[in-house]
N, C-alpha and C. Protein backbone atom coordinates (compact mmCIF):
# COMPACT_ATOMS: atom_id res chain seq x y z
N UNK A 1 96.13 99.57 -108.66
CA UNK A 1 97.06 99.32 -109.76
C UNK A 1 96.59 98.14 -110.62
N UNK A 2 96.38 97.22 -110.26
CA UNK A 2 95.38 96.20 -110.64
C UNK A 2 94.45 96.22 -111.57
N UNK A 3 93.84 96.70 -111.16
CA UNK A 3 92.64 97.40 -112.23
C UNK A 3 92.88 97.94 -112.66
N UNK A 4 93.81 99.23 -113.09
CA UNK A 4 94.07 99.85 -114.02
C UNK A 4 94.83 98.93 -115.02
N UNK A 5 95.62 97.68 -114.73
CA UNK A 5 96.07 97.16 -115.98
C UNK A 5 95.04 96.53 -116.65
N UNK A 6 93.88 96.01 -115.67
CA UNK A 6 93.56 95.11 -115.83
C UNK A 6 92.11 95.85 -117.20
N UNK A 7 92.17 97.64 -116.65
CA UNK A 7 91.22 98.06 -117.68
C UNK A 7 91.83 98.05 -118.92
N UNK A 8 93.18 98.83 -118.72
CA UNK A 8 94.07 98.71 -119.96
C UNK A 8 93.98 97.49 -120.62
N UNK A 9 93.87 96.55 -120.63
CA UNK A 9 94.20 95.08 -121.05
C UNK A 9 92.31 94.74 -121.84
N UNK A 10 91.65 95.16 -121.23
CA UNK A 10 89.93 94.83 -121.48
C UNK A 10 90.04 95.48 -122.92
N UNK A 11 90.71 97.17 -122.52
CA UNK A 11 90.58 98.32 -123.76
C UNK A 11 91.28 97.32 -124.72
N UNK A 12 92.03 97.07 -124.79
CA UNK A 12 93.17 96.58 -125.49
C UNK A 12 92.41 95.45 -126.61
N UNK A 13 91.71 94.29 -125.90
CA UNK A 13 91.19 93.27 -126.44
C UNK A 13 90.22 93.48 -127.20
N UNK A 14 89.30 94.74 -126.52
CA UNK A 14 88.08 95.43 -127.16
C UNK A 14 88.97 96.44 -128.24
N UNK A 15 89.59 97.01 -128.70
CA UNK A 15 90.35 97.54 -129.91
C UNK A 15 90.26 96.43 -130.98
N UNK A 16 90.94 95.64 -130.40
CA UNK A 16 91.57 94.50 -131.38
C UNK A 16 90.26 93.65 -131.97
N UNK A 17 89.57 93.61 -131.27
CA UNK A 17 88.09 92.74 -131.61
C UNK A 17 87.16 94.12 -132.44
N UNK A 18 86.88 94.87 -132.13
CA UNK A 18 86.26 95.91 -132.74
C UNK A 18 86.94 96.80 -134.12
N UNK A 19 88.18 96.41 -134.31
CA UNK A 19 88.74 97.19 -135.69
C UNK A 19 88.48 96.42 -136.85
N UNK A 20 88.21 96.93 -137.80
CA UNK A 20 87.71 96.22 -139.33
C UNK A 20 88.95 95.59 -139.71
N UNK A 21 88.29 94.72 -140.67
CA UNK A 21 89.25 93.97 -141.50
C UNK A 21 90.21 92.96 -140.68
N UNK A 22 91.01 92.95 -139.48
CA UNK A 22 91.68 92.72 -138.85
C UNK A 22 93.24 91.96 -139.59
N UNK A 23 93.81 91.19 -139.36
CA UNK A 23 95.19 91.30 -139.39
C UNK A 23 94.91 90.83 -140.75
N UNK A 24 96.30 91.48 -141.66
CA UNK A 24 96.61 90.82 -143.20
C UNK A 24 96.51 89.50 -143.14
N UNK A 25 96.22 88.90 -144.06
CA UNK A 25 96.77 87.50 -144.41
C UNK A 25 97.70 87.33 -144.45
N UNK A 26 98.28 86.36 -144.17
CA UNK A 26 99.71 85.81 -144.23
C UNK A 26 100.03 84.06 -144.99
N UNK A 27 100.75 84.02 -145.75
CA UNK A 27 100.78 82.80 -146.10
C UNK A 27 100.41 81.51 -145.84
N UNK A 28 100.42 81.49 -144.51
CA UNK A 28 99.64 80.31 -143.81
C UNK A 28 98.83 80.46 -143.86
N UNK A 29 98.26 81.56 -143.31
CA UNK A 29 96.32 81.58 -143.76
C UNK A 29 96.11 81.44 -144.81
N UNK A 30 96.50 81.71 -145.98
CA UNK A 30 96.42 81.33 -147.21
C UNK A 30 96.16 79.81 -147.68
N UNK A 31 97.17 79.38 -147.20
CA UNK A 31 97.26 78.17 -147.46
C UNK A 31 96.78 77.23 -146.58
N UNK A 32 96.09 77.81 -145.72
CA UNK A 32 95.09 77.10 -145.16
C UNK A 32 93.30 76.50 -145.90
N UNK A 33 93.56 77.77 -147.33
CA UNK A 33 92.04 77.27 -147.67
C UNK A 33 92.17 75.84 -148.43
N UNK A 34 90.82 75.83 -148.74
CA UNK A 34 90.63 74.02 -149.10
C UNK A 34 91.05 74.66 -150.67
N UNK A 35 91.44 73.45 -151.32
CA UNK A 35 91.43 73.87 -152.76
C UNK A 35 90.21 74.59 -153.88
N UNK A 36 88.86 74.20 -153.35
CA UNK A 36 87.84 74.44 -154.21
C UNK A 36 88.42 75.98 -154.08
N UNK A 37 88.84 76.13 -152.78
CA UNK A 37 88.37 78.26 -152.39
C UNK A 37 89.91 78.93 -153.12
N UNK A 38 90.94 78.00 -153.42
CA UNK A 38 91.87 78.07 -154.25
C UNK A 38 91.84 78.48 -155.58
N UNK A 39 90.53 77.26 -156.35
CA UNK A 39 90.81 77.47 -157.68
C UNK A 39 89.73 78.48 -157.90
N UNK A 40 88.77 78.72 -156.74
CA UNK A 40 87.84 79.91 -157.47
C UNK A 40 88.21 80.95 -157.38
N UNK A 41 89.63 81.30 -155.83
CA UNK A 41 90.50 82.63 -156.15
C UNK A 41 91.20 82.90 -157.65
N UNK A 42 91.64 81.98 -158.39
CA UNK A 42 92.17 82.12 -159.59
C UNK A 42 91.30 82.38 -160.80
N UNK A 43 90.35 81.72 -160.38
CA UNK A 43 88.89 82.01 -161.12
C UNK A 43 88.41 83.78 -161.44
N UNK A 44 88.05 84.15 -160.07
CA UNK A 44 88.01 85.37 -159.63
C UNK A 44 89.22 86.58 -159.75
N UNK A 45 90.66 86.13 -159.48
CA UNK A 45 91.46 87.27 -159.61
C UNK A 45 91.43 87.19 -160.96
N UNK A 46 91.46 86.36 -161.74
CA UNK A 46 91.45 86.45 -163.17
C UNK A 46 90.36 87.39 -163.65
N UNK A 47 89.36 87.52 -162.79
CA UNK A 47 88.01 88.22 -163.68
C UNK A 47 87.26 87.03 -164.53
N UNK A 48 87.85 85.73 -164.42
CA UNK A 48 86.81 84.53 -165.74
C UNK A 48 85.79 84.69 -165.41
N UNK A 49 84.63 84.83 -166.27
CA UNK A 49 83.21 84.35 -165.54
C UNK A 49 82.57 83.91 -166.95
N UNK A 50 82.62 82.19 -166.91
CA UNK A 50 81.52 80.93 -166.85
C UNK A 50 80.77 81.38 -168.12
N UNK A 51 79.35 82.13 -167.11
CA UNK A 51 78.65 82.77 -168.21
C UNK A 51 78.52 83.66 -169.13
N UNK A 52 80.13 84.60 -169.18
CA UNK A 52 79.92 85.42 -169.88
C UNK A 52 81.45 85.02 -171.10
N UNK A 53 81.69 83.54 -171.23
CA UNK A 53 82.96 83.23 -171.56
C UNK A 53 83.30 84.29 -173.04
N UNK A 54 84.86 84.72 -172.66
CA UNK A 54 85.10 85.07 -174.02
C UNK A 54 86.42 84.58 -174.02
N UNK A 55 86.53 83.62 -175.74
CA UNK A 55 87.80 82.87 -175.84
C UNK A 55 89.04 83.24 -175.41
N UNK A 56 89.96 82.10 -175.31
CA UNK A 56 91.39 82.14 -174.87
C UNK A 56 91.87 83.36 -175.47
N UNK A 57 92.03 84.56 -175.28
CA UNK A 57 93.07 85.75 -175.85
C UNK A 57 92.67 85.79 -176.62
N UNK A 58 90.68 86.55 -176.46
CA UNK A 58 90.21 87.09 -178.29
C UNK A 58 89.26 88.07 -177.00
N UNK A 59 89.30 88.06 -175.86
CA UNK A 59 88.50 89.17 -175.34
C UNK A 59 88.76 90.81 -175.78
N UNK A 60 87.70 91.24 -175.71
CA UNK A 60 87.94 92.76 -176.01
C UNK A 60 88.50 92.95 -174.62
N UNK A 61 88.21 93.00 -173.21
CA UNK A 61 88.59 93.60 -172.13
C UNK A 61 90.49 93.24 -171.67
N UNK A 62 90.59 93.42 -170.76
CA UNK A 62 91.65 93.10 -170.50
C UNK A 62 92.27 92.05 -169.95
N UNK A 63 90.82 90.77 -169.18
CA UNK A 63 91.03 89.96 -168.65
C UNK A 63 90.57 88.63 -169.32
N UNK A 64 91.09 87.72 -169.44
CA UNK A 64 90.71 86.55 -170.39
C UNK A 64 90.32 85.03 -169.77
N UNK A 65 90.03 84.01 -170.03
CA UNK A 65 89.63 82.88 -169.77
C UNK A 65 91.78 82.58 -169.52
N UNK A 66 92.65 83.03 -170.01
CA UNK A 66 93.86 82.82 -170.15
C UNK A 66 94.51 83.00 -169.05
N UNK A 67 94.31 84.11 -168.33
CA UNK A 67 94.53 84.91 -167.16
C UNK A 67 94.11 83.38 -165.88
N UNK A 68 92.94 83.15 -166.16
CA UNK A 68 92.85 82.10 -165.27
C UNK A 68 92.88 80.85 -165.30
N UNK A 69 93.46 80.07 -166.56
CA UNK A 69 94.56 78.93 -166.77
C UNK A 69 95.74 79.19 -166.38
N UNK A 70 96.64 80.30 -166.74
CA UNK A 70 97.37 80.17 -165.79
C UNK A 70 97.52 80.59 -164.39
N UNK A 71 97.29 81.31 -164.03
CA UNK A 71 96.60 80.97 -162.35
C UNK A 71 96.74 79.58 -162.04
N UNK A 72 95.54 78.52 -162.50
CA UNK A 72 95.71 77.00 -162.08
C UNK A 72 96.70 76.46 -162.07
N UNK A 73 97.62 76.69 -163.61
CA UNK A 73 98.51 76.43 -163.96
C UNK A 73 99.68 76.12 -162.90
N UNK A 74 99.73 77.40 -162.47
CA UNK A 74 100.70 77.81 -161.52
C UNK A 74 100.18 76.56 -160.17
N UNK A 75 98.87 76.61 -159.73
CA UNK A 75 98.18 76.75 -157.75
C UNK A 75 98.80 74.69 -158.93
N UNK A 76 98.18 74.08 -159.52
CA UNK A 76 98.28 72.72 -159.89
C UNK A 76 99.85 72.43 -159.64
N UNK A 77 100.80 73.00 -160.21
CA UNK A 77 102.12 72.88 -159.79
C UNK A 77 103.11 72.83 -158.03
N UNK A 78 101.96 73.91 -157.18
CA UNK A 78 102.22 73.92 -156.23
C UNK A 78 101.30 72.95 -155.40
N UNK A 79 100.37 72.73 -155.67
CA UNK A 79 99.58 71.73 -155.10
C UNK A 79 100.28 70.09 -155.28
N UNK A 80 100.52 70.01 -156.45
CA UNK A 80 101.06 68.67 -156.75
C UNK A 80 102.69 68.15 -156.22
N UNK A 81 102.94 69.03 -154.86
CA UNK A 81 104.07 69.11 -154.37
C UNK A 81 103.93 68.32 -153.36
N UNK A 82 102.46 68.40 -152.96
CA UNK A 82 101.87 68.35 -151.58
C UNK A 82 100.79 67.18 -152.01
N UNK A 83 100.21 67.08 -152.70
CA UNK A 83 99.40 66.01 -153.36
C UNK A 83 98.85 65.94 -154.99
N UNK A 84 99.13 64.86 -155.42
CA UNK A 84 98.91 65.12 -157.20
C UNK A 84 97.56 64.50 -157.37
N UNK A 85 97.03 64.11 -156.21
CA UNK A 85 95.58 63.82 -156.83
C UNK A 85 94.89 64.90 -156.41
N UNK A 86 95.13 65.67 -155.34
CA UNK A 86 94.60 67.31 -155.61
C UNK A 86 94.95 67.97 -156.73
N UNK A 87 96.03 67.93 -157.39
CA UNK A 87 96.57 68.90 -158.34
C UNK A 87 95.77 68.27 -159.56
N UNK A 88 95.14 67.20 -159.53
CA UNK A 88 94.23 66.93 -161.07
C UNK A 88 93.24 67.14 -160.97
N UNK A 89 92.21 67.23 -159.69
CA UNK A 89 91.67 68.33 -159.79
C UNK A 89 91.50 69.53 -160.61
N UNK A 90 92.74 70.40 -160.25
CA UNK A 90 93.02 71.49 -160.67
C UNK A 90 93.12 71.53 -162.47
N UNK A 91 93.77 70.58 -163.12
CA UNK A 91 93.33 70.02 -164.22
C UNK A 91 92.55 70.04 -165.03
N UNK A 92 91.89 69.09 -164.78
CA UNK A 92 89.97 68.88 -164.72
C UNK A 92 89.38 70.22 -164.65
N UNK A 93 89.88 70.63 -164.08
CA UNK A 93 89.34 72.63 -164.20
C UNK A 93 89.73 73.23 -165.33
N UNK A 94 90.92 73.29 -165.78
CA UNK A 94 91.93 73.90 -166.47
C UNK A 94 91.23 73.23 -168.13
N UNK A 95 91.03 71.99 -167.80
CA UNK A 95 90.05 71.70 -169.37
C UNK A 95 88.96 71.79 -169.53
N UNK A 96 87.68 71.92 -168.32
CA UNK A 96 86.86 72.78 -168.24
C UNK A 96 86.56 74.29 -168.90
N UNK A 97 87.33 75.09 -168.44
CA UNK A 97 87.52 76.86 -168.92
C UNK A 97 87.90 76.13 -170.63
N UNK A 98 88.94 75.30 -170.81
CA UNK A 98 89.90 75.42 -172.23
C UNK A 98 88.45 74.56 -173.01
N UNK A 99 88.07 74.24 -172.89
CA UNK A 99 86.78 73.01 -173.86
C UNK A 99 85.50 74.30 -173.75
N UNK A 100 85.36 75.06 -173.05
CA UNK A 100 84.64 76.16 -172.65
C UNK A 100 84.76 77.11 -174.06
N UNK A 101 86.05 77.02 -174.28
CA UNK A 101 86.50 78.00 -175.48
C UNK A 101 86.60 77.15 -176.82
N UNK A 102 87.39 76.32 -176.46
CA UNK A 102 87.68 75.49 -178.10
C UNK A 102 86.86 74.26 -178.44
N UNK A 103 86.31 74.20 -177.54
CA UNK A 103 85.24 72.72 -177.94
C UNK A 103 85.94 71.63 -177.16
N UNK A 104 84.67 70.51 -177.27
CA UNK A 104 85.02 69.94 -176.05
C UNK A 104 85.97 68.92 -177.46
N UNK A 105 87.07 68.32 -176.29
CA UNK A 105 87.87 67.48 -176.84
C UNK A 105 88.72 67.67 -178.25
N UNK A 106 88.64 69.49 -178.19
CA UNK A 106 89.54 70.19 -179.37
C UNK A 106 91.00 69.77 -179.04
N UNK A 107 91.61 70.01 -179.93
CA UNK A 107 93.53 70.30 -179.73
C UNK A 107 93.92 70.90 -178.67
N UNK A 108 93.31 71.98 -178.34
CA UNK A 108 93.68 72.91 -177.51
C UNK A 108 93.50 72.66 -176.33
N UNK A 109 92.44 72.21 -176.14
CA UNK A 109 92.14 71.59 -174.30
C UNK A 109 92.91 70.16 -174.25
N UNK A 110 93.22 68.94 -175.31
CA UNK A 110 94.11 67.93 -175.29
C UNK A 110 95.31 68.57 -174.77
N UNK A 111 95.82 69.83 -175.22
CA UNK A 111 97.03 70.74 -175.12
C UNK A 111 97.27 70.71 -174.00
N UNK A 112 96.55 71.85 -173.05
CA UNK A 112 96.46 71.92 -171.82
C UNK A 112 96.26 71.21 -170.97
N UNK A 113 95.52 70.16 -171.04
CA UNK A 113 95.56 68.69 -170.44
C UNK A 113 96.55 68.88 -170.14
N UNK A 114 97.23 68.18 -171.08
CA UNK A 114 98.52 67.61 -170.96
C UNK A 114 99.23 68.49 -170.30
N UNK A 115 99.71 69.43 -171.02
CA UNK A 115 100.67 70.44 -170.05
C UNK A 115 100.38 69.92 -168.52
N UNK A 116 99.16 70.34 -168.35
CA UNK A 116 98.97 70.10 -166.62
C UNK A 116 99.23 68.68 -166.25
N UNK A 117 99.38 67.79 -166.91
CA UNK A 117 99.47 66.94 -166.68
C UNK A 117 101.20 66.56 -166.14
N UNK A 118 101.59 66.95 -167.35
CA UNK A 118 103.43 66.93 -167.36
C UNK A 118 103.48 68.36 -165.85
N UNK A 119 103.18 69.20 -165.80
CA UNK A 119 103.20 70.14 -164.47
C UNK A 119 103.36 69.07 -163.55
N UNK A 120 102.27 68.08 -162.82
CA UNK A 120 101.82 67.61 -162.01
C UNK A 120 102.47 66.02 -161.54
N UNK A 121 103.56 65.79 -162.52
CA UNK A 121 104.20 64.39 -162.80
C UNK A 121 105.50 64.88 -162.47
């Protein structure tokens, strides 16, 4: 009897170790990553990419440099709950992408600055 649980229990561990993908994420795991792996998820779900910038809401496609300001927008607000010198960070990013589009030290990235700034205060 013994051994039969004890195979059942081997099978069991060997399932669980051998199936793809394994358990969903769950919020805690989430929020377990460091911030860099944060702001490049927002980076990424947005679709932004760096080298191929196309301005704030003038892309032909469907995804914009916009899509992933606010993303930050948002992770800077929740971060700065928990720490605001992480959340300027997030910032510092956010005028990165925006000076990316409008020039560095345009209206528009002063804009967003700020916003994030008032977010994070």
């Amino acid at each position: 009897m013994r051994i039969l649980i004890v195979g059942l229990l081997l099978v069991f561990v060997l399932i669980m170790v051998l199936l793809p993908g394994g358990p969903e994420p769950t919020a805690r795991n989430e929020a377990a990553g460091s911030l860099d792996d944060k702001i490049n998820s927002c980076i990424l779900t947005a679709g932004y990419d760096e080298k191929n910038f196309c301005s704030l809401g003038a892309c032909t496609g469907e995804v914009t440099a916009q899509d992933a300001v606010y993303c930050l927008e948002d992770l800077a607000k929740k971060t700065a709950k928990e720490n605001v010198w992480e959340a300027k960070k997030v910032c510092v990013k956010i005028n990165e992408i925006v000076e990316g589009a409008y020039g560095e030290g345009s209206m528009m990235s002063l804009l967003y600055y700020g916003r994030c700034q008032e977010f994070i205060s």
